[in-house]
Protein backbone atom coordinates (compact mmCIF):
# COMPACT_ATOMS: atom_id res chain seq x y z
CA UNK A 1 145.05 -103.22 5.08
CA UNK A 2 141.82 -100.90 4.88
CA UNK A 3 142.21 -101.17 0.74
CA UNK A 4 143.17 -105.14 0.89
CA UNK A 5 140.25 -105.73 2.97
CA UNK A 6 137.70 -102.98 2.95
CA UNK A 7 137.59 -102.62 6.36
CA UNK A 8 137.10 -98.96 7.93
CA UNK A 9 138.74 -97.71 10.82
CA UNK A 10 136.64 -98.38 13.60
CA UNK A 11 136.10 -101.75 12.09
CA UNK A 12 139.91 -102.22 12.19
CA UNK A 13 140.20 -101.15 15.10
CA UNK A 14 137.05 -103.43 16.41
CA UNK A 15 139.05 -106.47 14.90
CA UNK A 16 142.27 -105.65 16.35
CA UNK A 17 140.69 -105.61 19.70
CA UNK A 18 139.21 -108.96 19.53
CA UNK A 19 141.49 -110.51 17.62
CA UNK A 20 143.29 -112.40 21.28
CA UNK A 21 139.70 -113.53 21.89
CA UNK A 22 139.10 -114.64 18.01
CA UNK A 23 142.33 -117.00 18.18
CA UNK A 24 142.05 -118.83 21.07
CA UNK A 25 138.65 -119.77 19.16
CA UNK A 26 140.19 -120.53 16.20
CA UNK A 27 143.32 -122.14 17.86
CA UNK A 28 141.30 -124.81 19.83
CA UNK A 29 138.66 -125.24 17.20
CA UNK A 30 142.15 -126.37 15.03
CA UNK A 31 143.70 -128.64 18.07
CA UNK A 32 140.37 -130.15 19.20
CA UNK A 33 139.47 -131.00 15.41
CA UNK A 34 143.42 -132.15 14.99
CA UNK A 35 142.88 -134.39 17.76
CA UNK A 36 139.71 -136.26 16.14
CA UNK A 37 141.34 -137.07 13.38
CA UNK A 38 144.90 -137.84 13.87
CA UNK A 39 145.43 -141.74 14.24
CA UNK A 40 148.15 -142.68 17.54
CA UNK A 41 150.75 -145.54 16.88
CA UNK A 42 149.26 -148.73 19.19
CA UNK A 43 150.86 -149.63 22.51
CA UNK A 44 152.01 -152.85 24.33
CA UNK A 45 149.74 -154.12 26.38
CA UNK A 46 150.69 -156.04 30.00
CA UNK A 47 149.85 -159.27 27.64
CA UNK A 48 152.61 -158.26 25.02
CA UNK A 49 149.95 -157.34 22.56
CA UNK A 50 149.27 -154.13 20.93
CA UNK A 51 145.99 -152.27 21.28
CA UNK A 52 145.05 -149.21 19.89
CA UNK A 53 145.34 -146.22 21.83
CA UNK A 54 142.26 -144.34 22.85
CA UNK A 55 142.14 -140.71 21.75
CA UNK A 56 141.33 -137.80 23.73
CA UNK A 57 140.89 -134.58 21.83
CA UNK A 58 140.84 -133.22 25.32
CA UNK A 59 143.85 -134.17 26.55
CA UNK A 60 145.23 -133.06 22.94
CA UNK A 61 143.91 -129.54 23.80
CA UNK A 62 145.00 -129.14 27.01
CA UNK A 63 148.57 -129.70 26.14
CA UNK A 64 148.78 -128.02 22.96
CA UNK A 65 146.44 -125.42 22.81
CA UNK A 66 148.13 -122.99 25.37
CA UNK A 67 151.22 -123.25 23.62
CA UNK A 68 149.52 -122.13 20.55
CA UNK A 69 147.20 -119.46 21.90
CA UNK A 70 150.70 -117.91 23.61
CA UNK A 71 153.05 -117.69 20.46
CA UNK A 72 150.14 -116.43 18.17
CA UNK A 73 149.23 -113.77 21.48
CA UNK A 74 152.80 -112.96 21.10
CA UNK A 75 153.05 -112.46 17.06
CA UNK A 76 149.52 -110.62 17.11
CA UNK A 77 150.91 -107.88 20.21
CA UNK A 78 152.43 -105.65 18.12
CA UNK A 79 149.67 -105.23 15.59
CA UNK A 80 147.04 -105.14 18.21
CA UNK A 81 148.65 -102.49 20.36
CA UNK A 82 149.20 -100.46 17.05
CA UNK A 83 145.92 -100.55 15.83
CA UNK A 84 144.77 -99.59 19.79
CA UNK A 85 147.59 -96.70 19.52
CA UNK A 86 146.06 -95.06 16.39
CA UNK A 87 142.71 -94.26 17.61
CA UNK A 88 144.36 -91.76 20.27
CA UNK A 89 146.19 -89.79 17.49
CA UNK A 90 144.30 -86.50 16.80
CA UNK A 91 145.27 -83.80 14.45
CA UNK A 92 146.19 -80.01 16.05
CA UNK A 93 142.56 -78.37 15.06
CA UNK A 94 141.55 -77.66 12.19
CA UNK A 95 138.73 -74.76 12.07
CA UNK A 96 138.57 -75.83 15.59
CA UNK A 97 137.76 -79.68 14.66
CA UNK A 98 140.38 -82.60 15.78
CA UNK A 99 140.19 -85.25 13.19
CA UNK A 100 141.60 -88.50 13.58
CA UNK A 101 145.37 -88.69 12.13
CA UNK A 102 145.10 -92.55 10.49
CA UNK A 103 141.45 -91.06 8.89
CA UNK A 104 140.98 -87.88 8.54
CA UNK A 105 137.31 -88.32 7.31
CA UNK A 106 136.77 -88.86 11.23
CA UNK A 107 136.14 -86.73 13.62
CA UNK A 108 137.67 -86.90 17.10
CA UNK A 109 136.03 -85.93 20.34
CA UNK A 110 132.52 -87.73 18.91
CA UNK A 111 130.40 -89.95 20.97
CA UNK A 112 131.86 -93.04 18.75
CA UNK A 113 135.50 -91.85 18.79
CA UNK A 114 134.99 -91.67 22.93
CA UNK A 115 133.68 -95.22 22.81
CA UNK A 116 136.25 -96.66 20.96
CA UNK A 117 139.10 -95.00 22.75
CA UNK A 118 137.64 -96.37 25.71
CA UNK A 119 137.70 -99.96 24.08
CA UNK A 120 141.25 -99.48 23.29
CA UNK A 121 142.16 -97.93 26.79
CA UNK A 122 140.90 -101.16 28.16
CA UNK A 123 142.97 -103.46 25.70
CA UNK A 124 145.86 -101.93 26.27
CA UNK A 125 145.92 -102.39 30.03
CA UNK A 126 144.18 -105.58 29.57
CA UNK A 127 146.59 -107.21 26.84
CA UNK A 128 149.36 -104.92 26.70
CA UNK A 129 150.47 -104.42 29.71
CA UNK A 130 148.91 -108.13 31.06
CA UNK A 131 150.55 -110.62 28.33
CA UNK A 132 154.03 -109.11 29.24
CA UNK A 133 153.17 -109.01 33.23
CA UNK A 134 151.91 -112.39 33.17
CA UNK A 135 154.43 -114.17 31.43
CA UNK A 136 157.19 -112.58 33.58
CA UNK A 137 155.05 -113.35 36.56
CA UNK A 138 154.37 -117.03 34.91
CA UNK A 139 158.26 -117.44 34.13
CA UNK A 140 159.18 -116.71 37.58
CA UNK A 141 156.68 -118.96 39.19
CA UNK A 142 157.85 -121.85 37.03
CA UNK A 143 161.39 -120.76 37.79
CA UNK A 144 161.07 -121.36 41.72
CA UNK A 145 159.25 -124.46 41.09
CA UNK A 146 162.24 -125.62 39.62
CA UNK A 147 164.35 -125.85 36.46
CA UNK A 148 164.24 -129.56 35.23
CA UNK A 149 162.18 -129.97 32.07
CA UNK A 150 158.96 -131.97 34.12
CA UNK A 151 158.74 -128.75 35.38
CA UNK A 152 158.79 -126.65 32.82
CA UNK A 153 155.34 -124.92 31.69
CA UNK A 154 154.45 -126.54 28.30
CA UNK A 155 152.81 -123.11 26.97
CA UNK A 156 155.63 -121.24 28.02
CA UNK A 157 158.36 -123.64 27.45
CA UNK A 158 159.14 -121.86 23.89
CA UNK A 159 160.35 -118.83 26.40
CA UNK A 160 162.73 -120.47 27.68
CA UNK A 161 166.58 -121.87 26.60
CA UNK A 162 166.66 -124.95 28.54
């Protein structure tokens, strides 16, 4: 990706990171401007008439967005927790110096190496270990609320088999 792109490591890495943050953005940016221009069919009035529906770009985010923002969390774990991996993988020493495995033109143990493997200390508990956690936790909830489709949690419906 670093030749495709021209991104460096850290930059990579910095990407990766925010990349859960960067498509909700995107993903209700898409929905909300989806929802000002899409056109719903009329419906029947109480006279027998039909008047054009009213449309709420609001509503149109609420009830797709999450759905969205879930599937693309789930396609974009595995890169992200990659990419969060890597900057933890040192070399034995070379002439006493660690260099990072994924670029060896880096140094490990360096004030910037530190403050990135904080960053992706903090995404890994954060995402990796909270995406999985909260959908289980979300499933379950749903689950005692009851199994009928009204019930169902639109964002997480594509979880489920029923």
């Amino acid at each position: 990706m670093s030749c495709t792109v021209g991104l460096a490591f850290y930059s990579r890495l910095l990407l990766a990171a925010l990349s859960p943050l960067i498509l909700v953005v995107i993903i209700v940016a898409v929905v909300a401007a989806v929802g000002q221009v899409v056109r719903l069919p009329p419906q029947a009035s109480d006279g027998g008439q039909l008047v054009p529906r009213q449309r709420d770009p609001k509503r149109l985010v609420r009830k797709a967005a999450p759905t969205a923002v879930m599937m693309m969390w789930f396609v974009a774990y595995p890169t992200v927790i990659r990419e969060m991996v890597r900057v933890m993988a040192c070399t034995p020493p070379v002439s006493g110096v660690h260099y990072l495995r994924y670029d060896l033109s880096l140094r490990c143990g360096t004030g910037m190496h530190v403050g990135f493997t904080v960053l992706a200390v903090i995404v890994l508990l954060v995402f990796a270990l909270g995406l999985p956690v909260g959908t289980v936790v979300a499933l379950i909830m749903l689950r005692r609320r009851g199994s009928g489709k009204q019930h169902k949690g639109r964002a997480l419906a594509f979880l489920s088999s029923e």
